[in-house]
PDB file of N, CA and C in Angstrom:
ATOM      1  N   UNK A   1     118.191 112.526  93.777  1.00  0.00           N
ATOM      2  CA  UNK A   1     117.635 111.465  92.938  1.00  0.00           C
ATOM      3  C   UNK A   1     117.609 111.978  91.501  1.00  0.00           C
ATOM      4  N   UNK A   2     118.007 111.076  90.643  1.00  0.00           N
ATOM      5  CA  UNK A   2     118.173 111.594  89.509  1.00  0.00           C
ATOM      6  C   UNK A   2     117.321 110.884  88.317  1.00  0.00           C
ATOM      7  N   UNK A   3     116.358 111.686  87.847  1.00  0.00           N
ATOM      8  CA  UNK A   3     114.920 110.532  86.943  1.00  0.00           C
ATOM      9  C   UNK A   3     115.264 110.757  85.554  1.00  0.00           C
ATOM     10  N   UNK A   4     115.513 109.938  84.844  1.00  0.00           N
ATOM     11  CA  UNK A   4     115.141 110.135  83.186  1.00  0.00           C
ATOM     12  C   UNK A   4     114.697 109.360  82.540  1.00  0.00           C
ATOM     13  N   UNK A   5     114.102 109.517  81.120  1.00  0.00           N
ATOM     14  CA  UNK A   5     113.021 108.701  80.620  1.00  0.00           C
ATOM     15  C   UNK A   5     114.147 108.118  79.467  1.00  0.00           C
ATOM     16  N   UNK A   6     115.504 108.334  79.469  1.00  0.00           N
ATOM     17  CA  UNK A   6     116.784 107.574  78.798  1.00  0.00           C
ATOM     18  C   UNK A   6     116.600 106.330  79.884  1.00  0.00           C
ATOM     19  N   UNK A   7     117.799 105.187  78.767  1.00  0.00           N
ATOM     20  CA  UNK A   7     117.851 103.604  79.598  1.00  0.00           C
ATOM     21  C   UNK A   7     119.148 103.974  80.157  1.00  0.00           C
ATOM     22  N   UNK A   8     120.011 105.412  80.184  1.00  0.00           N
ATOM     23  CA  UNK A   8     121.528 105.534  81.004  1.00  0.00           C
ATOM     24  C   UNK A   8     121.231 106.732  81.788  1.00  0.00           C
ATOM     25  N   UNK A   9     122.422 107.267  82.530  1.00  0.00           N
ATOM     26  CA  UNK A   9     122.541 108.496  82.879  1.00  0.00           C
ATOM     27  C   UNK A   9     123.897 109.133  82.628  1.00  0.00           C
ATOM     28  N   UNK A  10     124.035 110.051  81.568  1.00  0.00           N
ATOM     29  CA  UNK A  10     124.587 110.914  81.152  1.00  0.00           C
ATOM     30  C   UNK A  10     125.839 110.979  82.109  1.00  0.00           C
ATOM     31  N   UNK A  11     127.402 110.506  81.973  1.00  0.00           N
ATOM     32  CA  UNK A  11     128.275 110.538  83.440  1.00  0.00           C
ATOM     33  C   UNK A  11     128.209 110.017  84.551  1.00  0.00           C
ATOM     34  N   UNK A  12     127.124 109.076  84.475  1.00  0.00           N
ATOM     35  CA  UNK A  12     127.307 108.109  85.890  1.00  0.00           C
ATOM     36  C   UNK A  12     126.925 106.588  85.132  1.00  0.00           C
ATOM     37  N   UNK A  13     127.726 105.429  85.839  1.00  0.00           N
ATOM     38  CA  UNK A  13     127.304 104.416  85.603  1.00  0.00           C
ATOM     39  C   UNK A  13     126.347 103.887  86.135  1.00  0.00           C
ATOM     40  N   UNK A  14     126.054 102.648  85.513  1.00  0.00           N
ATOM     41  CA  UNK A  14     125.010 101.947  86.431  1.00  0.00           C
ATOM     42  C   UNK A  14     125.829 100.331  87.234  1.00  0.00           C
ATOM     43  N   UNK A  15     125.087 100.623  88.514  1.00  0.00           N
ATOM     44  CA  UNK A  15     126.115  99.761  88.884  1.00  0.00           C
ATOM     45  C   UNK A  15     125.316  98.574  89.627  1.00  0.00           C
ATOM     46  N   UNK A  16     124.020  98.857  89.682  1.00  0.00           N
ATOM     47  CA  UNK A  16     123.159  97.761  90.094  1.00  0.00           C
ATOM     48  C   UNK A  16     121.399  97.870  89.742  1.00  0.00           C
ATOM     49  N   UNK A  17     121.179  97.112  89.653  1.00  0.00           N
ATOM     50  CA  UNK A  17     119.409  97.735  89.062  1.00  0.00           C
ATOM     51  C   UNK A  17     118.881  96.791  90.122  1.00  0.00           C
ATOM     52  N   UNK A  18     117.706  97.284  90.789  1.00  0.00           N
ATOM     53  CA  UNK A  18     117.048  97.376  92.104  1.00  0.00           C
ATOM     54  C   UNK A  18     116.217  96.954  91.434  1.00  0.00           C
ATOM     55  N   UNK A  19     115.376  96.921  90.606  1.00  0.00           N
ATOM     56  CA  UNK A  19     113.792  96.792  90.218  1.00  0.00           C
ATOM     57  C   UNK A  19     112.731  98.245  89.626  1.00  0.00           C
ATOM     58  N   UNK A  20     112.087  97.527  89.471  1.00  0.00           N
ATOM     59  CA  UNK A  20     110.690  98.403  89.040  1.00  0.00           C
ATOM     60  C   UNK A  20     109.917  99.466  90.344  1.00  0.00           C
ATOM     61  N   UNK A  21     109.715 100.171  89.995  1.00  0.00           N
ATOM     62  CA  UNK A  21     109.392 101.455  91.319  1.00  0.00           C
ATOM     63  C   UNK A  21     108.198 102.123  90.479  1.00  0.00           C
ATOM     64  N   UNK A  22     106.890 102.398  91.429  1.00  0.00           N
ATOM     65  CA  UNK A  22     105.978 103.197  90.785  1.00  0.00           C
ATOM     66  C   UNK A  22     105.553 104.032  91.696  1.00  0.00           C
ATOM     67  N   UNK A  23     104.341 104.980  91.993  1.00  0.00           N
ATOM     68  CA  UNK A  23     103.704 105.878  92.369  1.00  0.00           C
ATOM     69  C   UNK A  23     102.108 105.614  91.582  1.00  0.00           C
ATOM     70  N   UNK A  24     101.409 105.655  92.202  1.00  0.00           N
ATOM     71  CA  UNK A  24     100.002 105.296  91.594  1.00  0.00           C
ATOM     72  C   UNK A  24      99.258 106.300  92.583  1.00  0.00           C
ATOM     73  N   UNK A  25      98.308 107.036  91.495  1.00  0.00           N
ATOM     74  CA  UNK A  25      97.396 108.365  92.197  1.00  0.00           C
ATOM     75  C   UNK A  25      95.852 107.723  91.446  1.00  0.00           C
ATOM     76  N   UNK A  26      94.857 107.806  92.406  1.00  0.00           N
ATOM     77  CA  UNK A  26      93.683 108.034  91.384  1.00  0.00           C
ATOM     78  C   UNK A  26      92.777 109.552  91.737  1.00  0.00           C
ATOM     79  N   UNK A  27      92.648 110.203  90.963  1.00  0.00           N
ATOM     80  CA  UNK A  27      91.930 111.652  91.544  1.00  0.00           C
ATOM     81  C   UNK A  27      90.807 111.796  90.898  1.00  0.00           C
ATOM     82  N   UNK A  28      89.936 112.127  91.622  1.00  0.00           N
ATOM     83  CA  UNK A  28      88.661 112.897  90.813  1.00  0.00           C
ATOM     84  C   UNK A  28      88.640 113.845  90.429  1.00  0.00           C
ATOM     85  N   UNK A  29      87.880 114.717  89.627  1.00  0.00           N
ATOM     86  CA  UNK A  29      87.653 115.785  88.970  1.00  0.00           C
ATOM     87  C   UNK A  29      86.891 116.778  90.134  1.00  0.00           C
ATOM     88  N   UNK A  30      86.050 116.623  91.144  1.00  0.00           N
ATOM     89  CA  UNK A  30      85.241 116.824  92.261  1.00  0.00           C
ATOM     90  C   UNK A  30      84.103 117.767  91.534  1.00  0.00           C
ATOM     91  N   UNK A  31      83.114 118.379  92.284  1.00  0.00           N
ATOM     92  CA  UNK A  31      82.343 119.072  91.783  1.00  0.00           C
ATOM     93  C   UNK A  31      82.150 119.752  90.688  1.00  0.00           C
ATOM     94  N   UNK A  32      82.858 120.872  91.359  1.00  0.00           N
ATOM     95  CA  UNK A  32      83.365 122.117  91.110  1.00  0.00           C
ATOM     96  C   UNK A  32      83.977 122.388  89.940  1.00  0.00           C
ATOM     97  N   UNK A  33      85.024 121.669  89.267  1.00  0.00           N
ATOM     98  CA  UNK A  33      85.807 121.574  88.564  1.00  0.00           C
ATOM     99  C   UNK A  33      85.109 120.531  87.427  1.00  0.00           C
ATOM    100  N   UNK A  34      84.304 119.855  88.072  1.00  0.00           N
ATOM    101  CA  UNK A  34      83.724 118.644  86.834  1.00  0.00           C
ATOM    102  C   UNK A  34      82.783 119.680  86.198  1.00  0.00           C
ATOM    103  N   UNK A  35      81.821 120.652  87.284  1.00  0.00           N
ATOM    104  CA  UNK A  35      81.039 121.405  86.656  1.00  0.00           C
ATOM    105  C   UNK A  35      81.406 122.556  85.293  1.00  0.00           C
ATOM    106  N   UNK A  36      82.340 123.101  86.049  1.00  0.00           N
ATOM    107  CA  UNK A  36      82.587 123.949  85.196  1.00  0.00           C
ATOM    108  C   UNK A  36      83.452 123.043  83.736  1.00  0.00           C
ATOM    109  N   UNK A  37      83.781 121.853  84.192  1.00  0.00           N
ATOM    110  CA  UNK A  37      84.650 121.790  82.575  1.00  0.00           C
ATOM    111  C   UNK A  37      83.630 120.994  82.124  1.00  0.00           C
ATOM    112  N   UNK A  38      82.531 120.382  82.279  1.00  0.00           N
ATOM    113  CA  UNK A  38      81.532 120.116  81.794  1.00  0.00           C
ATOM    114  C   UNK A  38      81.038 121.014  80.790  1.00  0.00           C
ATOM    115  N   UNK A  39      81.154 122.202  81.405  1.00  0.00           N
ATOM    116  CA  UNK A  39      80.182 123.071  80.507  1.00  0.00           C
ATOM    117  C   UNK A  39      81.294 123.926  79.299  1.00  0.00           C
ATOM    118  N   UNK A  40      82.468 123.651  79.755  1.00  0.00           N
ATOM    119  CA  UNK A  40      83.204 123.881  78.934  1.00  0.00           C
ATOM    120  C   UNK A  40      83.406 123.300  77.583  1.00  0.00           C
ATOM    121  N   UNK A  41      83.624 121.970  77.889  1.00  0.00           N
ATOM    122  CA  UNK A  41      83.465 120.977  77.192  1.00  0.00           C
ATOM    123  C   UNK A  41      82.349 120.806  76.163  1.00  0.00           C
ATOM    124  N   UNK A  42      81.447 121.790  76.019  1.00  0.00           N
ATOM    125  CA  UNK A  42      80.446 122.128  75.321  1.00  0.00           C
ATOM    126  C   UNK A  42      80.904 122.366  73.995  1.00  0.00           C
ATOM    127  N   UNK A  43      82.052 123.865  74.161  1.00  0.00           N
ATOM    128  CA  UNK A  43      82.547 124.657  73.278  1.00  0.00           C
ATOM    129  C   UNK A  43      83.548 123.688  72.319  1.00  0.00           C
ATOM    130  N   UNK A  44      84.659 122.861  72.724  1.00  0.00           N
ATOM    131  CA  UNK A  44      85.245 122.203  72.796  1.00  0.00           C
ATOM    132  C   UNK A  44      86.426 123.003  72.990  1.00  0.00           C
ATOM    133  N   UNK A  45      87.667 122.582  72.219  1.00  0.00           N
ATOM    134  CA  UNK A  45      88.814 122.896  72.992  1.00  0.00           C
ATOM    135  C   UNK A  45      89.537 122.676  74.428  1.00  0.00           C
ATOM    136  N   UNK A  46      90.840 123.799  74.530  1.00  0.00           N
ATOM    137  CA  UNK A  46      91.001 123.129  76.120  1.00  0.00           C
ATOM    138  C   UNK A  46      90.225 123.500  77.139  1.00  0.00           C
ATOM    139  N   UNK A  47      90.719 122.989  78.066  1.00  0.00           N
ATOM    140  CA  UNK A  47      89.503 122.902  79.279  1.00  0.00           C
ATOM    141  C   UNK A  47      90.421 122.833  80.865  1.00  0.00           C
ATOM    142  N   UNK A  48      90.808 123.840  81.089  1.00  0.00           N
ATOM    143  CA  UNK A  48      92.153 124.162  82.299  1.00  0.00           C
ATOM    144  C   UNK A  48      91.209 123.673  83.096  1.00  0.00           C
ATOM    145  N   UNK A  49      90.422 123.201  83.657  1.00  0.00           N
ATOM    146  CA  UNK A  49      89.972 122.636  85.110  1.00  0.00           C
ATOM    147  C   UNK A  49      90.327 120.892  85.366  1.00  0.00           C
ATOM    148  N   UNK A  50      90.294 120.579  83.521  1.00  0.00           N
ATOM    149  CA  UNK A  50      90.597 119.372  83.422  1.00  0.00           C
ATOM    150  C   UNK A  50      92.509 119.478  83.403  1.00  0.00           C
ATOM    151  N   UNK A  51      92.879 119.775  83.091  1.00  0.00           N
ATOM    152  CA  UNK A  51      94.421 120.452  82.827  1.00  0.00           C
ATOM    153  C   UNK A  51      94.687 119.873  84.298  1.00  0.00           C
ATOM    154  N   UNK A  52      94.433 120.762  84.854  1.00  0.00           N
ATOM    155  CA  UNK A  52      94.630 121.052  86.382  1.00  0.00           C
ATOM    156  C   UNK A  52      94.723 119.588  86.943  1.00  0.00           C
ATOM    157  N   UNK A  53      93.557 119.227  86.849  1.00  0.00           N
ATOM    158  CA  UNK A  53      93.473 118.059  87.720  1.00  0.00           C
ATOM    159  C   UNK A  53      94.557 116.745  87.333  1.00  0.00           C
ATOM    160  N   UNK A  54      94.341 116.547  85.874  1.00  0.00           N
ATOM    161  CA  UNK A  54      95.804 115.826  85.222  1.00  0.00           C
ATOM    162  C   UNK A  54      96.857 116.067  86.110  1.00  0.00           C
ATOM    163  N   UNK A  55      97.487 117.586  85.668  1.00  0.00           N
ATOM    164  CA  UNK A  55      98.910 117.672  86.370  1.00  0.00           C
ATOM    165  C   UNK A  55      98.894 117.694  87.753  1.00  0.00           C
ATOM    166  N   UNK A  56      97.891 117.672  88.533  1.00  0.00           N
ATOM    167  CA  UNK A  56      98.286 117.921  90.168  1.00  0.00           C
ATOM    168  C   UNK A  56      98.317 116.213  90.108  1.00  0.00           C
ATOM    169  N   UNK A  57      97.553 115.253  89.488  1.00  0.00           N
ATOM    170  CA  UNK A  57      97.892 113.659  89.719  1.00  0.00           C
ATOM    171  C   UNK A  57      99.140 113.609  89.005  1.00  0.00           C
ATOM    172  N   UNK A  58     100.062 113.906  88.159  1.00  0.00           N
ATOM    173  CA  UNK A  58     100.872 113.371  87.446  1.00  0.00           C
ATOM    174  C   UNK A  58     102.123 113.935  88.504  1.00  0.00           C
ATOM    175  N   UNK A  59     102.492 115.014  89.505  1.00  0.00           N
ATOM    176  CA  UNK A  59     102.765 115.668  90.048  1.00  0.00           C
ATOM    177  C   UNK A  59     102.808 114.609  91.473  1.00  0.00           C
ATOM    178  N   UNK A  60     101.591 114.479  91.802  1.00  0.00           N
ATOM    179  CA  UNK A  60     101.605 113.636  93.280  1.00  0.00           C
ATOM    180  C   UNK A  60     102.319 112.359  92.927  1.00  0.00           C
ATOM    181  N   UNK A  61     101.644 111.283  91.786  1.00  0.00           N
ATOM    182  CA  UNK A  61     102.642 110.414  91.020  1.00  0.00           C
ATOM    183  C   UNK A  61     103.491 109.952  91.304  1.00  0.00           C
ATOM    184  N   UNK A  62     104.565 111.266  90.770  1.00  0.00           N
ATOM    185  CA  UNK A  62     106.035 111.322  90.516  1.00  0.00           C
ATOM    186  C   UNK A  62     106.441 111.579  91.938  1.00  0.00           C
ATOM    187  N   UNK A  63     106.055 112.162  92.601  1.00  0.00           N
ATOM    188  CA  UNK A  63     106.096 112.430  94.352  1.00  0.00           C
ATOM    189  C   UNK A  63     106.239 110.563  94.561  1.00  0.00           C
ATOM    190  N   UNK A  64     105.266 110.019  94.509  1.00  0.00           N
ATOM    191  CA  UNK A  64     105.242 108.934  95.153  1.00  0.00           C
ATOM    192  C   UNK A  64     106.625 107.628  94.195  1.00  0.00           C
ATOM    193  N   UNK A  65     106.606 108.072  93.450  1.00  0.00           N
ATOM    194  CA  UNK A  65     107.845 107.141  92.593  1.00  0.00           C
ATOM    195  C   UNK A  65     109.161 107.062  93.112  1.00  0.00           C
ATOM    196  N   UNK A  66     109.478 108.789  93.413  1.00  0.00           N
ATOM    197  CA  UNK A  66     110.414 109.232  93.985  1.00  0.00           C
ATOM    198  C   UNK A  66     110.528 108.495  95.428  1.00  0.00           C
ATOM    199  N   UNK A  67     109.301 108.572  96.650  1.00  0.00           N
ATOM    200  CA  UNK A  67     109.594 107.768  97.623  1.00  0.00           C
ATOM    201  C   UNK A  67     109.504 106.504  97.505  1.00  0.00           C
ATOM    202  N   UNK A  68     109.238 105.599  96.345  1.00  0.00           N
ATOM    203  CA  UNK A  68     109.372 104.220  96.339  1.00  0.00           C
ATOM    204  C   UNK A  68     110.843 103.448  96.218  1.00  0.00           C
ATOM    205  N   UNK A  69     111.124 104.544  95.121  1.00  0.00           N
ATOM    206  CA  UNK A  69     112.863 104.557  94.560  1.00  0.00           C
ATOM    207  C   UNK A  69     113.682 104.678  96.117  1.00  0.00           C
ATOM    208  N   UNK A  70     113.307 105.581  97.061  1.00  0.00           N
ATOM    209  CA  UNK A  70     114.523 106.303  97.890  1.00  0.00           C
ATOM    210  C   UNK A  70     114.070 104.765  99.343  1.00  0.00           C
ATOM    211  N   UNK A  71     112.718 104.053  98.944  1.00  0.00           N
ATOM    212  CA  UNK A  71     112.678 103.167 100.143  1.00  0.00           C
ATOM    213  C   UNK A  71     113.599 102.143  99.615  1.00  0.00           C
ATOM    214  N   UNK A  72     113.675 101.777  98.665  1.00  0.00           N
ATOM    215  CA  UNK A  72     114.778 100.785  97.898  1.00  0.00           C
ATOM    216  C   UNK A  72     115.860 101.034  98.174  1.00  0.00           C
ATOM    217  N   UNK A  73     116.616 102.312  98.160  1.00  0.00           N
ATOM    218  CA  UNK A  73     117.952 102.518  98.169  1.00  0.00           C
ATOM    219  C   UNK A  73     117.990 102.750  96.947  1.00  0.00           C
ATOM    220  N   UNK A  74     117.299 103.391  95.924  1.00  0.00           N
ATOM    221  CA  UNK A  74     118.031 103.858  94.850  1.00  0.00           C
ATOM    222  C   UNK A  74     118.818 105.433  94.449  1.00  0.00           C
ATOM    223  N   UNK A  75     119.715 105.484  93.715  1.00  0.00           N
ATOM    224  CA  UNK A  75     120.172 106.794  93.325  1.00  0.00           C
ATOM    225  C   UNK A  75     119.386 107.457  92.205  1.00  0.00           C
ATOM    226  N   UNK A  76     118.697 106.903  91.420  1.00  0.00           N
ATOM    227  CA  UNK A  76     118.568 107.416  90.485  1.00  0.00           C
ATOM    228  C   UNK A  76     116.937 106.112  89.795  1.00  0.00           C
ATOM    229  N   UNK A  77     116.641 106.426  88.895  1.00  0.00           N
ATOM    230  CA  UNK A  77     115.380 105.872  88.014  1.00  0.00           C
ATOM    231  C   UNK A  77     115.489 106.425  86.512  1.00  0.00           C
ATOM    232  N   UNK A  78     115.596 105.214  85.833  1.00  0.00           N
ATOM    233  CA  UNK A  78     115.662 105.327  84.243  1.00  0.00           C
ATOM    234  C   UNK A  78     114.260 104.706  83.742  1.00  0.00           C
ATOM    235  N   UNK A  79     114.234 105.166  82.669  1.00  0.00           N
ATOM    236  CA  UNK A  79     113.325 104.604  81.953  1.00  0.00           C
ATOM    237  C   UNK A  79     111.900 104.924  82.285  1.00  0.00           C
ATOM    238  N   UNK A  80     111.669 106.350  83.275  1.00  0.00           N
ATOM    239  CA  UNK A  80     110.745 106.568  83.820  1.00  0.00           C
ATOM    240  C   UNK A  80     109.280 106.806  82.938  1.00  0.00           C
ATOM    241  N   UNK A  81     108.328 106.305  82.871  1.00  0.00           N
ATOM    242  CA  UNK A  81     106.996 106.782  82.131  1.00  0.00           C
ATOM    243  C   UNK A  81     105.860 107.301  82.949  1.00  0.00           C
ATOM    244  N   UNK A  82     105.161 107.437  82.531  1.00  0.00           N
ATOM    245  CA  UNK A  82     103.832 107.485  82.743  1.00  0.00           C
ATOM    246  C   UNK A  82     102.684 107.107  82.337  1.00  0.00           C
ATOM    247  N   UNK A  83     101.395 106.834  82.890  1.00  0.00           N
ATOM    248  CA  UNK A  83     100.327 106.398  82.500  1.00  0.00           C
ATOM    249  C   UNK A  83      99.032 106.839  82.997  1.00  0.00           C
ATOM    250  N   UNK A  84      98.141 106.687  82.064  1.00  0.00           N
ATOM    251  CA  UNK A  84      97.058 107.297  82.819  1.00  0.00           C
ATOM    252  C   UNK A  84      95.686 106.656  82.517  1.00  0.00           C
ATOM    253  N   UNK A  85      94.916 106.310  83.139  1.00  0.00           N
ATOM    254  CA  UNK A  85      93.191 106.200  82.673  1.00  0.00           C
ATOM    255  C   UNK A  85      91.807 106.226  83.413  1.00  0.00           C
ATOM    256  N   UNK A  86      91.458 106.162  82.609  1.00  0.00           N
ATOM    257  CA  UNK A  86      90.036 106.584  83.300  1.00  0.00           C
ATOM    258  C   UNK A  86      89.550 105.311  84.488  1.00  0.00           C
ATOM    259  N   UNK A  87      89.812 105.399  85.399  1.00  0.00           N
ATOM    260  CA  UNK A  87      89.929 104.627  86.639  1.00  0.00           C
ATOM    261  C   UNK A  87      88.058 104.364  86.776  1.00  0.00           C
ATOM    262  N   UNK A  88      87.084 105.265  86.319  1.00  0.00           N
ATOM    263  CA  UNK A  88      85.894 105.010  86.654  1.00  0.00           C
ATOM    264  C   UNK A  88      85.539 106.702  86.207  1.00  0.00           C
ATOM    265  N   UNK A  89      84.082 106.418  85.538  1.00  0.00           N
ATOM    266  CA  UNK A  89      83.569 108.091  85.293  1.00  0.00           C
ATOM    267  C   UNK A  89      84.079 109.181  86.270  1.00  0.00           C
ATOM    268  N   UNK A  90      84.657 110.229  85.886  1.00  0.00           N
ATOM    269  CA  UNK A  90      84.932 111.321  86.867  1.00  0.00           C
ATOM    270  C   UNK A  90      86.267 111.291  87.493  1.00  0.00           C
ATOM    271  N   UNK A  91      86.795 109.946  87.072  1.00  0.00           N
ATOM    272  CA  UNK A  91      88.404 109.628  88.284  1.00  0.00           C
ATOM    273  C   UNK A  91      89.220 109.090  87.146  1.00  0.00           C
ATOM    274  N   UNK A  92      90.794 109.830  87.394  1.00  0.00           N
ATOM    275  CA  UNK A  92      91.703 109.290  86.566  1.00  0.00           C
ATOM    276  C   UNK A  92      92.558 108.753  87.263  1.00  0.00           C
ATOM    277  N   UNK A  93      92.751 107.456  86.830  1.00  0.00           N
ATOM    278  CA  UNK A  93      94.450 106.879  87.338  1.00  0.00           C
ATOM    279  C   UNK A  93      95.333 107.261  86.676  1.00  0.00           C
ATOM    280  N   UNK A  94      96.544 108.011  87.482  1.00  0.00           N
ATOM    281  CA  UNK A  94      98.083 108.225  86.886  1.00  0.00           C
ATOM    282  C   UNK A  94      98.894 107.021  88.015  1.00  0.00           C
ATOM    283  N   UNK A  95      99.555 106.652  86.664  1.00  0.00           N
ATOM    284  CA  UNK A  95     100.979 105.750  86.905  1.00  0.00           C
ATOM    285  C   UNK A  95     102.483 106.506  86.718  1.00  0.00           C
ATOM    286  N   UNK A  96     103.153 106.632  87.532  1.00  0.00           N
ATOM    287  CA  UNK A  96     104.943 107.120  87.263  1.00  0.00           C
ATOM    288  C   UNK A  96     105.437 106.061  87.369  1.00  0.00           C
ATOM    289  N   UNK A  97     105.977 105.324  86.399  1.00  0.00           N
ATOM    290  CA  UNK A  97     106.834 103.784  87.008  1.00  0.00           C
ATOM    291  C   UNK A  97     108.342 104.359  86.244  1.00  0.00           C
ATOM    292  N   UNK A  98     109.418 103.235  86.776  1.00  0.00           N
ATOM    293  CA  UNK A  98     110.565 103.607  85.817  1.00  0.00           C
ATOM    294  C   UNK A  98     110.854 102.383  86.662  1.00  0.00           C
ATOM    295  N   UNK A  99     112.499 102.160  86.441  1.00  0.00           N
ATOM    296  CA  UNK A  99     113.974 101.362  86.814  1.00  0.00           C
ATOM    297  C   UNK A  99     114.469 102.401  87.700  1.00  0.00           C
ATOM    298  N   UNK A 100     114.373 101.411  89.310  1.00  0.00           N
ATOM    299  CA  UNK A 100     115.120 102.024  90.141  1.00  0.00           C
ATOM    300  C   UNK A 100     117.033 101.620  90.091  1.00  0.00           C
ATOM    301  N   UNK A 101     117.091 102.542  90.008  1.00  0.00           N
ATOM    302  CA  UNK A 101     119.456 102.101  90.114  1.00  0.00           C
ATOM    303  C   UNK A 101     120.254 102.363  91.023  1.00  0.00           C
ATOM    304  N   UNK A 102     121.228 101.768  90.966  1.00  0.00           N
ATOM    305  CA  UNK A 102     122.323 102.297  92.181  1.00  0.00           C
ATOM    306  C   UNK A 102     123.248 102.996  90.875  1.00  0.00           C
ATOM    307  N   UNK A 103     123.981 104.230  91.239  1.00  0.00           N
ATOM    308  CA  UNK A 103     124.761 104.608  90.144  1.00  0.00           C
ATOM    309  C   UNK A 103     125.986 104.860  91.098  1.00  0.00           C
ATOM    310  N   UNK A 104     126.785 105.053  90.138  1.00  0.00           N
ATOM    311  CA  UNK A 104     128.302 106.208  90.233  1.00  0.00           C
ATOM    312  C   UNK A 104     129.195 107.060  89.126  1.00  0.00           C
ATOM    313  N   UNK A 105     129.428 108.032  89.642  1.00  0.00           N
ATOM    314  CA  UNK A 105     130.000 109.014  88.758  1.00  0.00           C
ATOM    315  C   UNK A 105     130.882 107.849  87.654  1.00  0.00           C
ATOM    316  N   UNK A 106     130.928 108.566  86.180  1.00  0.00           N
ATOM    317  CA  UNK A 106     132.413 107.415  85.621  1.00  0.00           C
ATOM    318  C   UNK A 106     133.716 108.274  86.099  1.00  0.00           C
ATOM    319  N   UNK A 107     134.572 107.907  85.934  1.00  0.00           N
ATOM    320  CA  UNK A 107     135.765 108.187  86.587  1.00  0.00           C
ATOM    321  C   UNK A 107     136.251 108.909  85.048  1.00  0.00           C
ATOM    322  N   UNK A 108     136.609 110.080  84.763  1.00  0.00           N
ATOM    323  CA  UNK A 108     137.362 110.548  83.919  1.00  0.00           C
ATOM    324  C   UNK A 108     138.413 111.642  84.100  1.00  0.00           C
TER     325      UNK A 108
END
């Protein structure tokens, strides 16, 4: 599967567009991790507990985009983004959406 946040792919055409494909995560911060970046968050600056929790949702996400794309039959996803928000105190929603495609090599 081939993802980019371009509207082509570099040597392959596009030869059919399938639709819109996402992955939607909402995660909490949990205790542990709220505690300590709580108190982090004091000092200001970064705050790796919050880090953490971002990328393991932006990570599962893209996991789930990927199997939305491959239930379609797609080769590939353009235009891929992301999104994120505060789903409720303590919980973030991440979005991976893009354009699922059918491609093929160009012939040169």
């Amino acid at each position: 599967m081939i993802v980019t946040t371009a509207n082509d792919i570099a040597g392959y055409e596009i030869v059919e567009y399938l639709g819109v494909v996402r992955g939607i995560i909402v995660r909490s911060t949990g205790i542990a991790r709220g505690f300590v970046g709580g108190i982090r968050s004091i000092a200001g600056g970064n705050i790796p507990e919050y880090v953490a929790v971002c990328e393991e949702a932006r990570g599962h996400a893209y996991q789930l985009l990927i199997e939305h794309a491959e239930q379609v039959g797609a080769d590939g996803i353009i235009a891929m983004r992301y999104d994120g928000s505060e789903f409720m105190q303590g919980s973030t929603e991440v979005l991976a959406y893009g354009t699922a495609v059918k491609i093929r090599p160009v012939a040169g």
